[in-house]
Protein backbone atom coordinates (compact mmCIF):
# COMPACT_ATOMS: atom_id res chain seq x y z
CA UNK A 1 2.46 -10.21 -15.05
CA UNK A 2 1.37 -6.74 -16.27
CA UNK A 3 4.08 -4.64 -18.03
CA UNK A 4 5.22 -1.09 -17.15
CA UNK A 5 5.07 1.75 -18.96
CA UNK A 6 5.69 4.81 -17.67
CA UNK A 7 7.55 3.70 -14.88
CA UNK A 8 9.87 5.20 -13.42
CA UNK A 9 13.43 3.70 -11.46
CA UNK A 10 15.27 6.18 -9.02
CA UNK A 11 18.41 5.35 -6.54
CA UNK A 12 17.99 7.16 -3.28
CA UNK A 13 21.14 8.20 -1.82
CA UNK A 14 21.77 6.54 1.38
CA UNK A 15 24.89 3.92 2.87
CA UNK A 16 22.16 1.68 1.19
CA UNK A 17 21.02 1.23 -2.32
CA UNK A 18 17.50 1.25 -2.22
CA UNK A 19 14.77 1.43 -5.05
CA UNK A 20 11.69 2.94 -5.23
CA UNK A 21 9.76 2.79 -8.42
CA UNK A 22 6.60 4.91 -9.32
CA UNK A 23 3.24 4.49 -11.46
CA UNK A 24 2.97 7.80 -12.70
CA UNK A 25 -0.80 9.89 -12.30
CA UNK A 26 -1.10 8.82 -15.85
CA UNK A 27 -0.67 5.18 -15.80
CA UNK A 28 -3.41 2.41 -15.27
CA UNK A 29 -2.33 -1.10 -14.57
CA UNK A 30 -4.62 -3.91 -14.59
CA UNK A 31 -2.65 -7.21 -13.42
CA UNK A 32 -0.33 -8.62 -10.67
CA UNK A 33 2.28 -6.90 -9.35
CA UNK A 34 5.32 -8.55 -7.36
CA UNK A 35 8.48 -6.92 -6.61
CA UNK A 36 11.42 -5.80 -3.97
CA UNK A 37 11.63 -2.15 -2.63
CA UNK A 38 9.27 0.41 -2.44
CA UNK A 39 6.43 1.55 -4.47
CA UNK A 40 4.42 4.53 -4.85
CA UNK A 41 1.21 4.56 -6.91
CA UNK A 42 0.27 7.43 -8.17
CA UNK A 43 -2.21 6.05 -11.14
CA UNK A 44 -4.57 3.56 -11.50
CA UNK A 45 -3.78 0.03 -10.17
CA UNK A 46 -6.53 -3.35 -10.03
CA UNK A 47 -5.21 -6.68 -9.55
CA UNK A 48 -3.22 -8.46 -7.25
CA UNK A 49 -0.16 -6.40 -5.83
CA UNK A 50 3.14 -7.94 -3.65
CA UNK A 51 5.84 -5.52 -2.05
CA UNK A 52 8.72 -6.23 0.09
CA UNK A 53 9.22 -2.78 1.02
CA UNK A 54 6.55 0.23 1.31
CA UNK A 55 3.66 0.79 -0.68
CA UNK A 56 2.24 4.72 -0.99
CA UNK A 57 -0.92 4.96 -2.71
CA UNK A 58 -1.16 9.00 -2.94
CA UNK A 59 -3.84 11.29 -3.30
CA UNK A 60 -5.84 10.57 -6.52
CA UNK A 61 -4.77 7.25 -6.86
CA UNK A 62 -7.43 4.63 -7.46
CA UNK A 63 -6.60 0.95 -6.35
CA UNK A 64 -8.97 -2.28 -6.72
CA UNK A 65 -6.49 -4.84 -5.44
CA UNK A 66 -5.39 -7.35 -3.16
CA UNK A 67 -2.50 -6.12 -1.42
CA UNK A 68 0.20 -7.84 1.10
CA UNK A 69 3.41 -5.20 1.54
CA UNK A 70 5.74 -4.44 4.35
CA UNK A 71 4.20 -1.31 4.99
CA UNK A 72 1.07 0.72 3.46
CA UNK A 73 0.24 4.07 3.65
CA UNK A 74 -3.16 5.07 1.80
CA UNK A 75 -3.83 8.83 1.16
CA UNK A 76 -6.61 7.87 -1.66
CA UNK A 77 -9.64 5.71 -2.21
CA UNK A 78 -9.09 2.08 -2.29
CA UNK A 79 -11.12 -0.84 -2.16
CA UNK A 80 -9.38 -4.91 -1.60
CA UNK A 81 -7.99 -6.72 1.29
CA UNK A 82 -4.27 -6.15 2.68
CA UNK A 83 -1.94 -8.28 4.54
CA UNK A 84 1.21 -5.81 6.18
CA UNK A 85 3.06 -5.15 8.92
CA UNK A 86 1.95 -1.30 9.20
CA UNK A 87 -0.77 0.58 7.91
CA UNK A 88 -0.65 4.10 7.88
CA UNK A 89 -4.35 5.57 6.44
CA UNK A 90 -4.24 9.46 6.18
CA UNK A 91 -6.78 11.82 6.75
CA UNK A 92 -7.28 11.85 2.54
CA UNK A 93 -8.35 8.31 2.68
CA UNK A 94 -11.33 5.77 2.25
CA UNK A 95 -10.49 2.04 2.48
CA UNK A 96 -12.83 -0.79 2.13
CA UNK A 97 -11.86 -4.08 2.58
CA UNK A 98 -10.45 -6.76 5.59
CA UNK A 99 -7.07 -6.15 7.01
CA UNK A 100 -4.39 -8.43 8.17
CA UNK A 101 -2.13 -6.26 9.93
CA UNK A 102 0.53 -5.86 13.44
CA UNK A 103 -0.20 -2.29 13.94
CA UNK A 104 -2.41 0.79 12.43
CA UNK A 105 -2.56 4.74 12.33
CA UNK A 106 -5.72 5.90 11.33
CA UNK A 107 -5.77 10.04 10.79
CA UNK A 108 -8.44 11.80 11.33
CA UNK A 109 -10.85 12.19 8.54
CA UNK A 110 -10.05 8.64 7.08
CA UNK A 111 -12.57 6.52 7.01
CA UNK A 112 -12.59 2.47 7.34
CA UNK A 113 -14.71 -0.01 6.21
CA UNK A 114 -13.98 -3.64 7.00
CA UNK A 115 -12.98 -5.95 9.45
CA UNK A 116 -9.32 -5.88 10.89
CA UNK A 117 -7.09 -9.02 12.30
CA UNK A 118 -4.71 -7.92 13.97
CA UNK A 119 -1.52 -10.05 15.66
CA UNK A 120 -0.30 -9.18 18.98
CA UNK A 121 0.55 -10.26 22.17
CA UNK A 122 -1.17 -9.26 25.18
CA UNK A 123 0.40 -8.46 28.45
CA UNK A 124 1.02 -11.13 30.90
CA UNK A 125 -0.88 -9.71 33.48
CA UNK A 126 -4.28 -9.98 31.68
């Protein structure tokens, strides 16, 4: 499990304690990541990555990795496959792997390269 340095814990204010924790523009990770809450990437991050909660990977970011969250948003270039729930790829971004996913939102400008599986159920008419 990689170690983390420069990370950084914050409490959001809300009826609900929630966590979000953040790899700093400075940071590069190499490793596998597994953890509850959210997560924004801001750095470097290759490896293996787990989330319970939603993963950002922001503008600059660079991510080689295998990723399975509850929900991804990419605003950067990344290249791996992802298993989630939602996938939210903004106009900043360039993906290039296979998804997994229930439902996407692709902006316009963002470009895809893969193959997507996607689980849903079709109407009963069909």
């Amino acid at each position: 499990m990689a170690k983390f340095f420069g990370l950084v814990m914050k409490v959001l204010s809300s009826n609900k304690f929630k966590s979000e924790s953040v790899i700093s523009e400075n940071v590069s990770i190499s490793g596998s990541i597994q953890g509850e809450g959210d997560l924004t990437i801001e750095g470097k991050f290759s490896g293996e990555l787990e989330i319970t909660g939603k993963l950002s990977l922001v503008k600059n970011a660079h991510i080689d990795a295998n990723i399975k969250a509850k929900e991804l948003s990419i605003d950067c270039k990344m290249q791996g496959n992802i298993d989630t729930q939602s996938l939210e790829l903004l106009s900043q971004s360039s993906l290039d792997g296979n998804l997994t996913i229930n439902e996407i939102k692709i902006e316009e400008g963002a470009r895809f390269n893969g193959f997507i599986d996607m689980d849903f159920d079709l109407p009963t008419e069909i």
